[in-house]
ModelCIF file with pLDDT and N, C-alpha, C, O atoms, coordinates in Angstrom:
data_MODEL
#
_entry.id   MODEL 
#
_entity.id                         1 
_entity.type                       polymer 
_entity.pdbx_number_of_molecules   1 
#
_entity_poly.entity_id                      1 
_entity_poly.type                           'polypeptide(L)' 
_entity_poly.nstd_linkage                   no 
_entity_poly.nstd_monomer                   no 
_entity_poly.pdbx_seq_one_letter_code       
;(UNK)(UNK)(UNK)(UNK)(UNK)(UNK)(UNK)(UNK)(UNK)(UNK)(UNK)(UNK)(UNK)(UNK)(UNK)(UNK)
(UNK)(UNK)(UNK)(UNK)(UNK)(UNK)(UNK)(UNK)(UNK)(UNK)(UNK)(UNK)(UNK)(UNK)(UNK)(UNK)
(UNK)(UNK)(UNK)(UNK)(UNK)(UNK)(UNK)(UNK)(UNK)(UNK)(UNK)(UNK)(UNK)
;
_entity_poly.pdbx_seq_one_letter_code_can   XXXXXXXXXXXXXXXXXXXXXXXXXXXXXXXXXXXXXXXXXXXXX 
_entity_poly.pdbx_strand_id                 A 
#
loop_
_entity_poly_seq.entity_id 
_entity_poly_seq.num 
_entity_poly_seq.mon_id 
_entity_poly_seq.hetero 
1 1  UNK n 
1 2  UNK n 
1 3  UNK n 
1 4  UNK n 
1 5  UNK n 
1 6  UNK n 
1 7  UNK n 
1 8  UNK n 
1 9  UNK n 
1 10 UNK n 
1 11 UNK n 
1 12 UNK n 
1 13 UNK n 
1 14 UNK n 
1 15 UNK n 
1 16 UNK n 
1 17 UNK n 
1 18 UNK n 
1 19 UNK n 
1 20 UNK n 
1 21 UNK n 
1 22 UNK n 
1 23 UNK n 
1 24 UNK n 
1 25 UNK n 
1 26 UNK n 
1 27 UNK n 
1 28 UNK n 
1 29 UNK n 
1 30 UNK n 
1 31 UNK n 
1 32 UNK n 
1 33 UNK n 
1 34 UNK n 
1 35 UNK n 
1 36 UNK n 
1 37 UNK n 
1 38 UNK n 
1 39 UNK n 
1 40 UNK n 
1 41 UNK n 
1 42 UNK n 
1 43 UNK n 
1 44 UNK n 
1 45 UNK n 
#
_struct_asym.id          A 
_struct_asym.entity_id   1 
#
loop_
_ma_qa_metric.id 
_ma_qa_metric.mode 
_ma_qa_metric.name 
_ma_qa_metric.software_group_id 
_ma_qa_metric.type 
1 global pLDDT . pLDDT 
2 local  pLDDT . pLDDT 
#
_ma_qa_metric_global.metric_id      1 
_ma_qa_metric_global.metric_value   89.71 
_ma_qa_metric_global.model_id       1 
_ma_qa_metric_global.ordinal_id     1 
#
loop_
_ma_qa_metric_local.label_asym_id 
_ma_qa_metric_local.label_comp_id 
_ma_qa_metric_local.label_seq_id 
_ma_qa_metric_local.metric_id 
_ma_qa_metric_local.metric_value 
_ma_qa_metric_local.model_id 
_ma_qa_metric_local.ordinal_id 
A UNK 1  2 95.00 1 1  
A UNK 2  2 95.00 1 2  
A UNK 3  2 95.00 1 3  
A UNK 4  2 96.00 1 4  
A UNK 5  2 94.00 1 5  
A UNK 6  2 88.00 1 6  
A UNK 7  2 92.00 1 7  
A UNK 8  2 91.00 1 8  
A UNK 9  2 90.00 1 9  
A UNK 10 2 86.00 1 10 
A UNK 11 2 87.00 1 11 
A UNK 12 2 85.00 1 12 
A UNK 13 2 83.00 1 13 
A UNK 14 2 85.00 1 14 
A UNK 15 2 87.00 1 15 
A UNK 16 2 85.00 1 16 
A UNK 17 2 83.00 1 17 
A UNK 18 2 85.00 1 18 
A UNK 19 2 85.00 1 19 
A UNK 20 2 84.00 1 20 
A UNK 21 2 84.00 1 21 
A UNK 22 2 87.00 1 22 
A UNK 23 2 88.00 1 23 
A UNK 24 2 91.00 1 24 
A UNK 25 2 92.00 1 25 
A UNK 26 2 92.00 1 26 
A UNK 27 2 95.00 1 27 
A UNK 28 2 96.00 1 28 
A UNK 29 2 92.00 1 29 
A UNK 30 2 93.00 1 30 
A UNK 31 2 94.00 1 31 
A UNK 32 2 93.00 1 32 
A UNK 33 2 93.00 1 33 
A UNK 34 2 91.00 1 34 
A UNK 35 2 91.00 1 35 
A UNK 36 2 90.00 1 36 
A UNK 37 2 83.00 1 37 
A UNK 38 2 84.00 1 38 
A UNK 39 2 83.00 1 39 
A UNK 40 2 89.00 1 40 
A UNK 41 2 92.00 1 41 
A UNK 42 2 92.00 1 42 
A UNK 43 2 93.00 1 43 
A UNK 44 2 94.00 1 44 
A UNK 45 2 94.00 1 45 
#
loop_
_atom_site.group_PDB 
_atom_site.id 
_atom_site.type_symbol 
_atom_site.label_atom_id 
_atom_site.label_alt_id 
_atom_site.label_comp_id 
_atom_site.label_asym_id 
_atom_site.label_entity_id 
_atom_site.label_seq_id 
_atom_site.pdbx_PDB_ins_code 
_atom_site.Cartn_x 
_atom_site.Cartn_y 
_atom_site.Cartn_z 
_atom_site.occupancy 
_atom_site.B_iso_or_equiv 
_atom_site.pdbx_formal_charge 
_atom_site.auth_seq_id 
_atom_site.auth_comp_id 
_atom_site.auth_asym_id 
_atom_site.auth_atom_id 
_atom_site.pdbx_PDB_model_num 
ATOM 1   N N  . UNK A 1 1  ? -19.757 0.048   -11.458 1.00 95.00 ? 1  UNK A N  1 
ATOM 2   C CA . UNK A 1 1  ? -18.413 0.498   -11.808 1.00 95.00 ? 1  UNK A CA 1 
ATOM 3   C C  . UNK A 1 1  ? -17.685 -0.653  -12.500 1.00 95.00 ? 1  UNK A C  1 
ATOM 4   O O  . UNK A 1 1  ? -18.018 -1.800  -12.202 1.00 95.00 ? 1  UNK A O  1 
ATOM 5   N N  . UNK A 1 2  ? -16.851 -0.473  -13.276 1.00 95.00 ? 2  UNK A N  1 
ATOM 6   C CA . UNK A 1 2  ? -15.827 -1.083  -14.521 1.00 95.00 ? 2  UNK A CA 1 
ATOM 7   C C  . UNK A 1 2  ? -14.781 -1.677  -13.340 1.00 95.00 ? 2  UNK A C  1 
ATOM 8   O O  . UNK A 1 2  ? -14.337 -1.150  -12.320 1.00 95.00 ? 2  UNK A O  1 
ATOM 9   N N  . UNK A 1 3  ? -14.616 -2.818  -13.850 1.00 95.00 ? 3  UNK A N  1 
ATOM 10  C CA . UNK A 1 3  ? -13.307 -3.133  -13.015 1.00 95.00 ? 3  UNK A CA 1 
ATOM 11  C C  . UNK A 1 3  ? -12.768 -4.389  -14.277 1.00 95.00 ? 3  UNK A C  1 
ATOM 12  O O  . UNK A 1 3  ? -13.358 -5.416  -14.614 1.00 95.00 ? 3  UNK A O  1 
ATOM 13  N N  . UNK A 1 4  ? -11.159 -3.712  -14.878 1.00 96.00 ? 4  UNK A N  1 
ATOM 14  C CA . UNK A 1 4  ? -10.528 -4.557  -15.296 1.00 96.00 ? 4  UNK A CA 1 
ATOM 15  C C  . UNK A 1 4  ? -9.253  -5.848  -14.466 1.00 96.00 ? 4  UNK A C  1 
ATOM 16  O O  . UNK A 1 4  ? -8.618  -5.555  -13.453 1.00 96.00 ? 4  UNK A O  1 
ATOM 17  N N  . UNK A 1 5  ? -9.167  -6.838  -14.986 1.00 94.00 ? 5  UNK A N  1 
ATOM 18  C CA . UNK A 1 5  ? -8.683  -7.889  -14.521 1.00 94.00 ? 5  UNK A CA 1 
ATOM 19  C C  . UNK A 1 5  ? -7.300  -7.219  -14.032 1.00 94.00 ? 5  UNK A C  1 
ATOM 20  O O  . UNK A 1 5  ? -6.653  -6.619  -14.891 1.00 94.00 ? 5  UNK A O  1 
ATOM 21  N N  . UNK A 1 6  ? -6.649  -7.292  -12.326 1.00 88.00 ? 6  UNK A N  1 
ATOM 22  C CA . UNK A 1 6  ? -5.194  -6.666  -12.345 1.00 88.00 ? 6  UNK A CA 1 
ATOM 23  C C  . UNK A 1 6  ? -5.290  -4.932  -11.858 1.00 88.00 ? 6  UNK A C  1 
ATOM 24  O O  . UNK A 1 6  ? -4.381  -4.216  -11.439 1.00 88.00 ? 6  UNK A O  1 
ATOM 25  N N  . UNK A 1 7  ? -6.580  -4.638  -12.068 1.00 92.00 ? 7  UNK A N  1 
ATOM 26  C CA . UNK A 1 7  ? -6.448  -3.224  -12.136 1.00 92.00 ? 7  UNK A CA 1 
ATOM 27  C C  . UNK A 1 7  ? -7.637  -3.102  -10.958 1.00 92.00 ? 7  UNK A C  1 
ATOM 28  O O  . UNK A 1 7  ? -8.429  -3.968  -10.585 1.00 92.00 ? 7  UNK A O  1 
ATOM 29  N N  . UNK A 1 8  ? -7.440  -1.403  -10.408 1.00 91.00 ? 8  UNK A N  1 
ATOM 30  C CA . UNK A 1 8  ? -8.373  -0.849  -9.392  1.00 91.00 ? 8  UNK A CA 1 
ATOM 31  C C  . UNK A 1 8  ? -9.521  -0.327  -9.674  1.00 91.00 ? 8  UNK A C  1 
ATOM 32  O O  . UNK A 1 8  ? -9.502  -0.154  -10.893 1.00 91.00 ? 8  UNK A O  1 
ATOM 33  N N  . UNK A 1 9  ? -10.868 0.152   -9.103  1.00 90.00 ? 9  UNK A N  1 
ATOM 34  C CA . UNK A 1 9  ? -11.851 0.397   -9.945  1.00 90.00 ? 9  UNK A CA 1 
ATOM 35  C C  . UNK A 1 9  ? -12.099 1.917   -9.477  1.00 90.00 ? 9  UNK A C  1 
ATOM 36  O O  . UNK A 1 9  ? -11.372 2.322   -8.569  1.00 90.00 ? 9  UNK A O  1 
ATOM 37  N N  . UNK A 1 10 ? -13.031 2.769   -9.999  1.00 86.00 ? 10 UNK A N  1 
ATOM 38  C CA . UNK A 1 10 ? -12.878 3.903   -10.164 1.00 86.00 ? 10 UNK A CA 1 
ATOM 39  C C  . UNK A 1 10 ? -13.456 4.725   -8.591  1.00 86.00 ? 10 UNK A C  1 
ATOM 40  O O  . UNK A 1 10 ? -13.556 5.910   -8.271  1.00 86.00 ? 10 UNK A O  1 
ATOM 41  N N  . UNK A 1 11 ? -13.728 3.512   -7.923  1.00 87.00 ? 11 UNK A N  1 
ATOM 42  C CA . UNK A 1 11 ? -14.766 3.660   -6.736  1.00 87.00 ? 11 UNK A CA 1 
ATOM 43  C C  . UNK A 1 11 ? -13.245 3.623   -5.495  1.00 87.00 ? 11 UNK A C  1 
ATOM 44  O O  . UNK A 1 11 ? -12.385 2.766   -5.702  1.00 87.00 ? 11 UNK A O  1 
ATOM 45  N N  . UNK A 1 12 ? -13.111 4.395   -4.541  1.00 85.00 ? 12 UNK A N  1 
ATOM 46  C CA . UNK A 1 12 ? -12.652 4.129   -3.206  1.00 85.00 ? 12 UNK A CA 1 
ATOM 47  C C  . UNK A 1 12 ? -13.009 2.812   -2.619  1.00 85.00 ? 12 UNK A C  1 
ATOM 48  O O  . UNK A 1 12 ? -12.162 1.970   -2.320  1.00 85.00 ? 12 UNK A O  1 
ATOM 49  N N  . UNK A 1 13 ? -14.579 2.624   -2.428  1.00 83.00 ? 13 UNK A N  1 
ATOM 50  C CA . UNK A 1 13 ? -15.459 2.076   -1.048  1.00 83.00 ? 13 UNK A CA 1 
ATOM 51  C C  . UNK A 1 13 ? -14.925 0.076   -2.051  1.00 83.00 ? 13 UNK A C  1 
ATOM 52  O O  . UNK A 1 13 ? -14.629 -1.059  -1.678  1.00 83.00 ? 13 UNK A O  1 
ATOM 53  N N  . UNK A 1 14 ? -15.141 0.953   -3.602  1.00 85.00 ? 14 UNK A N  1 
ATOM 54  C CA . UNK A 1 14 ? -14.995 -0.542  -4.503  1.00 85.00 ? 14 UNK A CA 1 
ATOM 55  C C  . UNK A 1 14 ? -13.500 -1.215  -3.826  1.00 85.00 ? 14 UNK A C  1 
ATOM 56  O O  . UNK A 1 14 ? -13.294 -2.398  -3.557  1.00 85.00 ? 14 UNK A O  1 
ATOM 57  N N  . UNK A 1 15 ? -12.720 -0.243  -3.685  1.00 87.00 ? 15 UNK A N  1 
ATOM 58  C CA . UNK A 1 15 ? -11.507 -1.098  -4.090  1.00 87.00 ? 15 UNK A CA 1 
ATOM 59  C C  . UNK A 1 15 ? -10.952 -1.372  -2.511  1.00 87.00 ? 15 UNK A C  1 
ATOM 60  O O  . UNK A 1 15 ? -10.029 -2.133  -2.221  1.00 87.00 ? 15 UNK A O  1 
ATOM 61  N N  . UNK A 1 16 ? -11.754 -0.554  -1.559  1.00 85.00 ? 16 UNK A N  1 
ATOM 62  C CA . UNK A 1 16 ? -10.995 -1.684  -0.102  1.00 85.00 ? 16 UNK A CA 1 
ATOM 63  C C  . UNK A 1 16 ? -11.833 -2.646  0.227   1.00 85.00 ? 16 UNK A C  1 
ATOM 64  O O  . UNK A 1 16 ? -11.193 -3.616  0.633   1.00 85.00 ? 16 UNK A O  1 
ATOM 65  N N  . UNK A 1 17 ? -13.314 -2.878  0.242   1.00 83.00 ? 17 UNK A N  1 
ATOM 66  C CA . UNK A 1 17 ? -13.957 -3.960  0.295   1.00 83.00 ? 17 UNK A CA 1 
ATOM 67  C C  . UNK A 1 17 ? -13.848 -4.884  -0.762  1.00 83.00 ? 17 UNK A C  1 
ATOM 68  O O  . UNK A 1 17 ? -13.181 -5.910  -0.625  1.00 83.00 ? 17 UNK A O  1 
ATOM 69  N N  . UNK A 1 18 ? -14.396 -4.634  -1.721  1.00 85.00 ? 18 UNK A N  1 
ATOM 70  C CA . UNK A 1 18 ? -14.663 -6.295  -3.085  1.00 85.00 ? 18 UNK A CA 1 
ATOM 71  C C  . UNK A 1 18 ? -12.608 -6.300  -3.398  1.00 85.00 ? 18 UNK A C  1 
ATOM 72  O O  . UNK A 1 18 ? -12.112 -7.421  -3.281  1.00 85.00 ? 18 UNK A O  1 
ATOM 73  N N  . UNK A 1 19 ? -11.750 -5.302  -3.700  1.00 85.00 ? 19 UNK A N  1 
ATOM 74  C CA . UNK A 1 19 ? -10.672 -5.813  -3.842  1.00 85.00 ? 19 UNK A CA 1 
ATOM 75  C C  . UNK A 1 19 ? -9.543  -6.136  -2.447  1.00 85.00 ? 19 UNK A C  1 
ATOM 76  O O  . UNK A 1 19 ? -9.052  -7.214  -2.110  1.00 85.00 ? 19 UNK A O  1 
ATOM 77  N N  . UNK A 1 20 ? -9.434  -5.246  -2.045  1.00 84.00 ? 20 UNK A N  1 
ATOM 78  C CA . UNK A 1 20 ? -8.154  -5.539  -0.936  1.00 84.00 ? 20 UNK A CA 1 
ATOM 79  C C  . UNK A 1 20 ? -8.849  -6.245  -0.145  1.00 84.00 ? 20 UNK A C  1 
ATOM 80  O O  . UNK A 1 20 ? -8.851  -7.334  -0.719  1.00 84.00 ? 20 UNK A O  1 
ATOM 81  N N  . UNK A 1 21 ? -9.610  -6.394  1.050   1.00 84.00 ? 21 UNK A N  1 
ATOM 82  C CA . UNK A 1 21 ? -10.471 -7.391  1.611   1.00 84.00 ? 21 UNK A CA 1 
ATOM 83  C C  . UNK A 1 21 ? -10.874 -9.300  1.074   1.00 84.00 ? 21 UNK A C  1 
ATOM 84  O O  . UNK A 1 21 ? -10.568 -10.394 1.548   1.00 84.00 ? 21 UNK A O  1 
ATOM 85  N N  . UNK A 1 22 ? -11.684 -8.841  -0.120  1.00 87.00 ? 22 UNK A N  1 
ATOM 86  C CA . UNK A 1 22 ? -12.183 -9.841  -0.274  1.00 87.00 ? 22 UNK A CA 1 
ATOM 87  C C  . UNK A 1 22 ? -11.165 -10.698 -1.889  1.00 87.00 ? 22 UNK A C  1 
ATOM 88  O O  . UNK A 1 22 ? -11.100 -11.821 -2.390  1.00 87.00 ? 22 UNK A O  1 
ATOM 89  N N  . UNK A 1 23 ? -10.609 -9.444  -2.130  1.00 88.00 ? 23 UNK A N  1 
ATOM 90  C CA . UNK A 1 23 ? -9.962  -10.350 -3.189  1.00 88.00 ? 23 UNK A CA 1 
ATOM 91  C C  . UNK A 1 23 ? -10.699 -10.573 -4.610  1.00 88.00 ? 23 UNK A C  1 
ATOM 92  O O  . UNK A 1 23 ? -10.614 -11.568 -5.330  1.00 88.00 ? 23 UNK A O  1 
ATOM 93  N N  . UNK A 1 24 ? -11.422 -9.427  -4.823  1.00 91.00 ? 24 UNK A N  1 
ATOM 94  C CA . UNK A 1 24 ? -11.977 -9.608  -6.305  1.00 91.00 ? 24 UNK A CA 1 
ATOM 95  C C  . UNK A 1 24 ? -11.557 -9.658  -7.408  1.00 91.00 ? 24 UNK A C  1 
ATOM 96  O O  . UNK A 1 24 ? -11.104 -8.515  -7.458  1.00 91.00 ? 24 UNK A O  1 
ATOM 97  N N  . UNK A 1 25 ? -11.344 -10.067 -8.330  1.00 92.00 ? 25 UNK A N  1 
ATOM 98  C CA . UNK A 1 25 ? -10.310 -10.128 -9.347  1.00 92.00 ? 25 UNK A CA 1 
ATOM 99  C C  . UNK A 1 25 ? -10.701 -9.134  -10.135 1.00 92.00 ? 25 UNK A C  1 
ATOM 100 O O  . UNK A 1 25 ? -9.977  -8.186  -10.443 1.00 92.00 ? 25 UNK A O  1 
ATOM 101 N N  . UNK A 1 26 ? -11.860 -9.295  -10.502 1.00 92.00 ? 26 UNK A N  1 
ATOM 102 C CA . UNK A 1 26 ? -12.321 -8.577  -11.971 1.00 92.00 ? 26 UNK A CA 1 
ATOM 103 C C  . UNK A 1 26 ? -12.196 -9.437  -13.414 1.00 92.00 ? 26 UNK A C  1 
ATOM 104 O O  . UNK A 1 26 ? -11.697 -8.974  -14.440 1.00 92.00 ? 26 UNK A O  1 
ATOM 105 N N  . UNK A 1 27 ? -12.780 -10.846 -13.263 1.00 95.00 ? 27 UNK A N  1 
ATOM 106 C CA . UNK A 1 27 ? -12.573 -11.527 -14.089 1.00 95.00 ? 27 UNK A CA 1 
ATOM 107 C C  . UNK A 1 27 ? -13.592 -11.322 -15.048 1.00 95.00 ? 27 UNK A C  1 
ATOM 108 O O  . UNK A 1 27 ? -14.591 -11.124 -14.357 1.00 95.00 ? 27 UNK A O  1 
ATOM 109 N N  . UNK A 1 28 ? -14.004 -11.237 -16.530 1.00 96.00 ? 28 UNK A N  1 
ATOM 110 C CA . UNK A 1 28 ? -14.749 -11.298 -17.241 1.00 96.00 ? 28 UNK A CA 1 
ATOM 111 C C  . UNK A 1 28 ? -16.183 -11.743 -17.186 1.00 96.00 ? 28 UNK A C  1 
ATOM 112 O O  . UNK A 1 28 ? -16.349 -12.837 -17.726 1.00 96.00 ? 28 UNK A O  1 
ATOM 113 N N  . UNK A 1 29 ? -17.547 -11.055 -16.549 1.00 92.00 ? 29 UNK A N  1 
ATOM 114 C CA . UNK A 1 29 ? -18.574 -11.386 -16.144 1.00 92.00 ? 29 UNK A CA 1 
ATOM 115 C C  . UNK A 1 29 ? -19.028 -11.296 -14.786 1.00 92.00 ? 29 UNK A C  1 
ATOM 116 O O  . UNK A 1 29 ? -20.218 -11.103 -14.534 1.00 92.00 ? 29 UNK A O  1 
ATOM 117 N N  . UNK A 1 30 ? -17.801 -11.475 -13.536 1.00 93.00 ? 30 UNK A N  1 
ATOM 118 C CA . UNK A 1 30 ? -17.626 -11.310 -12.417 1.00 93.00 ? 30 UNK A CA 1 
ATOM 119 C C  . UNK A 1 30 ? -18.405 -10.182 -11.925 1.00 93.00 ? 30 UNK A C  1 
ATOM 120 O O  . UNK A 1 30 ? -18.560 -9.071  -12.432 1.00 93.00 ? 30 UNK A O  1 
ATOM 121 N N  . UNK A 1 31 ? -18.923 -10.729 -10.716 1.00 94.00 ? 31 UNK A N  1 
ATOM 122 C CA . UNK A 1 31 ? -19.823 -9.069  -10.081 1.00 94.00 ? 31 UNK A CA 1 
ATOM 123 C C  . UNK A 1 31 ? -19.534 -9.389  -8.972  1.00 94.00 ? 31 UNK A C  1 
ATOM 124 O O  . UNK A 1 31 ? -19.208 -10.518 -8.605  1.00 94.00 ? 31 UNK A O  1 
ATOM 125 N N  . UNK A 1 32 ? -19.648 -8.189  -8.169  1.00 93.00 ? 32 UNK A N  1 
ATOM 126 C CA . UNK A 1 32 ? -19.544 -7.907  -6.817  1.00 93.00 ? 32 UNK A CA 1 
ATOM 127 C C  . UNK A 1 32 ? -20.456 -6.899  -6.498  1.00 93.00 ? 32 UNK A C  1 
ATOM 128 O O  . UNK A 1 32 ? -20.462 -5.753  -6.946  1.00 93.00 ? 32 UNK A O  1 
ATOM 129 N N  . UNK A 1 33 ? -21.316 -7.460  -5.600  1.00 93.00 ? 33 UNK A N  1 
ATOM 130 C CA . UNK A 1 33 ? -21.798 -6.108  -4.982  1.00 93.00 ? 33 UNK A CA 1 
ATOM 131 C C  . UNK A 1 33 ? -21.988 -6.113  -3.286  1.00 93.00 ? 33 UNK A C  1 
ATOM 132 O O  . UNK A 1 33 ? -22.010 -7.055  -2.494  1.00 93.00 ? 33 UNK A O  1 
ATOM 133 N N  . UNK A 1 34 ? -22.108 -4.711  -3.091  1.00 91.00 ? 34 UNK A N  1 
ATOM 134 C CA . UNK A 1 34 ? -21.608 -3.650  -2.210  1.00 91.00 ? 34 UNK A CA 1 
ATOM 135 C C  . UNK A 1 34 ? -22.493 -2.793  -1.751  1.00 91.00 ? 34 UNK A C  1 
ATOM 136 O O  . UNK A 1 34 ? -23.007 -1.981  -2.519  1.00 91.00 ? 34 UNK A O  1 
ATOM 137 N N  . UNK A 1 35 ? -22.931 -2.852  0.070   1.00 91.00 ? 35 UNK A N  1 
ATOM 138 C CA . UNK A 1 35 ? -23.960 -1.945  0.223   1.00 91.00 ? 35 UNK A CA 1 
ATOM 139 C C  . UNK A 1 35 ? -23.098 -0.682  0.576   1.00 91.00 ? 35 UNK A C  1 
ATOM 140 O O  . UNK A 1 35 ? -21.943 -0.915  0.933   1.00 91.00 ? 35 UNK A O  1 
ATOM 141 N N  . UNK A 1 36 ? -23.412 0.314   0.535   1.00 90.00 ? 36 UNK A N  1 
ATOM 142 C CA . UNK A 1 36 ? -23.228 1.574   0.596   1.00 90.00 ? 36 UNK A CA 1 
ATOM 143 C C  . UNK A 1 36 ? -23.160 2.107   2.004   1.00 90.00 ? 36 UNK A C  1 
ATOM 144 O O  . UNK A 1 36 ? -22.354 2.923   2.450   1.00 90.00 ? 36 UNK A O  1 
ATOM 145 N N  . UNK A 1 37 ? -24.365 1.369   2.756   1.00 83.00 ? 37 UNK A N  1 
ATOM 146 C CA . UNK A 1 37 ? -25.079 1.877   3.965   1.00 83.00 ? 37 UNK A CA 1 
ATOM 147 C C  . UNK A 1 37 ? -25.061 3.484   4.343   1.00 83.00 ? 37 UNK A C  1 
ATOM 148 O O  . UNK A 1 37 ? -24.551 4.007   5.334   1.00 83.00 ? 37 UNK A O  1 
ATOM 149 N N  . UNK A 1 38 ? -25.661 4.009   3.423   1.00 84.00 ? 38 UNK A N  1 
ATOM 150 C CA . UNK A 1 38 ? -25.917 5.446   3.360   1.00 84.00 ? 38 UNK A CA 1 
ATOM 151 C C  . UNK A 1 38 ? -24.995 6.412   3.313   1.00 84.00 ? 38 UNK A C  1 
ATOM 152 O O  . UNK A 1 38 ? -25.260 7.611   3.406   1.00 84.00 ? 38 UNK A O  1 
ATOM 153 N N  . UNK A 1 39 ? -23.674 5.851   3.143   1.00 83.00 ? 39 UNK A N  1 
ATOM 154 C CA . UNK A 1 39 ? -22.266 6.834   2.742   1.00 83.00 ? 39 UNK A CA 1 
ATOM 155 C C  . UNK A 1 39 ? -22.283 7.521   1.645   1.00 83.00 ? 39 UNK A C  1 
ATOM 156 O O  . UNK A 1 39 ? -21.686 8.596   1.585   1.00 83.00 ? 39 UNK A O  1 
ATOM 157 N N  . UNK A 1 40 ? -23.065 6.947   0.449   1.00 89.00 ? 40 UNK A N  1 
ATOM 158 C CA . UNK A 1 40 ? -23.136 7.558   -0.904  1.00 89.00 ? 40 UNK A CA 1 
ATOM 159 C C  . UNK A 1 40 ? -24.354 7.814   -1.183  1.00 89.00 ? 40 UNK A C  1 
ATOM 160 O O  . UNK A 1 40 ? -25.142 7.524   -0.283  1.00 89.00 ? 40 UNK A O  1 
ATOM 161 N N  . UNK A 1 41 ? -24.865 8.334   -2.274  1.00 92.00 ? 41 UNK A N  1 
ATOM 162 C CA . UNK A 1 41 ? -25.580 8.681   -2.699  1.00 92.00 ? 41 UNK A CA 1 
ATOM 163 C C  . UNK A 1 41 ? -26.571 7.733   -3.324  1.00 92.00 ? 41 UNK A C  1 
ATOM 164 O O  . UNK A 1 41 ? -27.784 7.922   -3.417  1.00 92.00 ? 41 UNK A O  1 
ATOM 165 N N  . UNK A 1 42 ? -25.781 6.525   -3.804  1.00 92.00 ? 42 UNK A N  1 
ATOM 166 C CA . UNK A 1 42 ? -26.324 5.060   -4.646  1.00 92.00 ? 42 UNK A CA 1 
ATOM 167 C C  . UNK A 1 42 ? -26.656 3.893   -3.113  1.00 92.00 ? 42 UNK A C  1 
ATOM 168 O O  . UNK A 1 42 ? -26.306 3.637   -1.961  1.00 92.00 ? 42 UNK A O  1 
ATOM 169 N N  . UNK A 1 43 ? -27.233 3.664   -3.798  1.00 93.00 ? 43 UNK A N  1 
ATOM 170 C CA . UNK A 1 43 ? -27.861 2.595   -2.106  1.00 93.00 ? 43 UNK A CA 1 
ATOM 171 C C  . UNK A 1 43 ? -26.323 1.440   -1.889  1.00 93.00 ? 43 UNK A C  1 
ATOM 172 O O  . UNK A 1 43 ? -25.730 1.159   -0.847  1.00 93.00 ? 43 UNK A O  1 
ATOM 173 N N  . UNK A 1 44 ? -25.965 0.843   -3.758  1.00 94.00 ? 44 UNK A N  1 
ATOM 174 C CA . UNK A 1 44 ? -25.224 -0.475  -3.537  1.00 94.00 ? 44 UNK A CA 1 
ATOM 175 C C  . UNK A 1 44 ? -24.338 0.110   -4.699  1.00 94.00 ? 44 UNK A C  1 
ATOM 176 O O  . UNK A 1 44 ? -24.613 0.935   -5.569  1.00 94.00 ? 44 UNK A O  1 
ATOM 177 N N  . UNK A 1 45 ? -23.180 -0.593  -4.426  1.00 94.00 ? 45 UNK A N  1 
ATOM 178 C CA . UNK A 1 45 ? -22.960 -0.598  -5.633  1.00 94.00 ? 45 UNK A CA 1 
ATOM 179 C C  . UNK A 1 45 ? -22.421 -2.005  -6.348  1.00 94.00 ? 45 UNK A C  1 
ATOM 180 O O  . UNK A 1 45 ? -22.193 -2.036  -7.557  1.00 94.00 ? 45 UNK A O  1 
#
């Protein structure tokens, strides 16, 4: 998933773990990833 600098990403699970939690910015190149643990359909994201 897309995540611009300032802004939320298109994911729920994205934006209370890697942002409100941990504080991800979304800086240019920046990754975060994210296990799923069988809530979704995608293993990680």
């Amino acid at each position: 998933v897309s995540m611009f600098e300032g802004e939320k990403t298109s994911s729920e699970l994205a934006n209370t773990y890697a942002i409100d939690q941990d504080n991800f910015k979304g800086k240019f190149g920046e990754t975060y990833l994210l296990p799923t643990y069988g809530k979704e359909i995608y293993r990680k994201v």
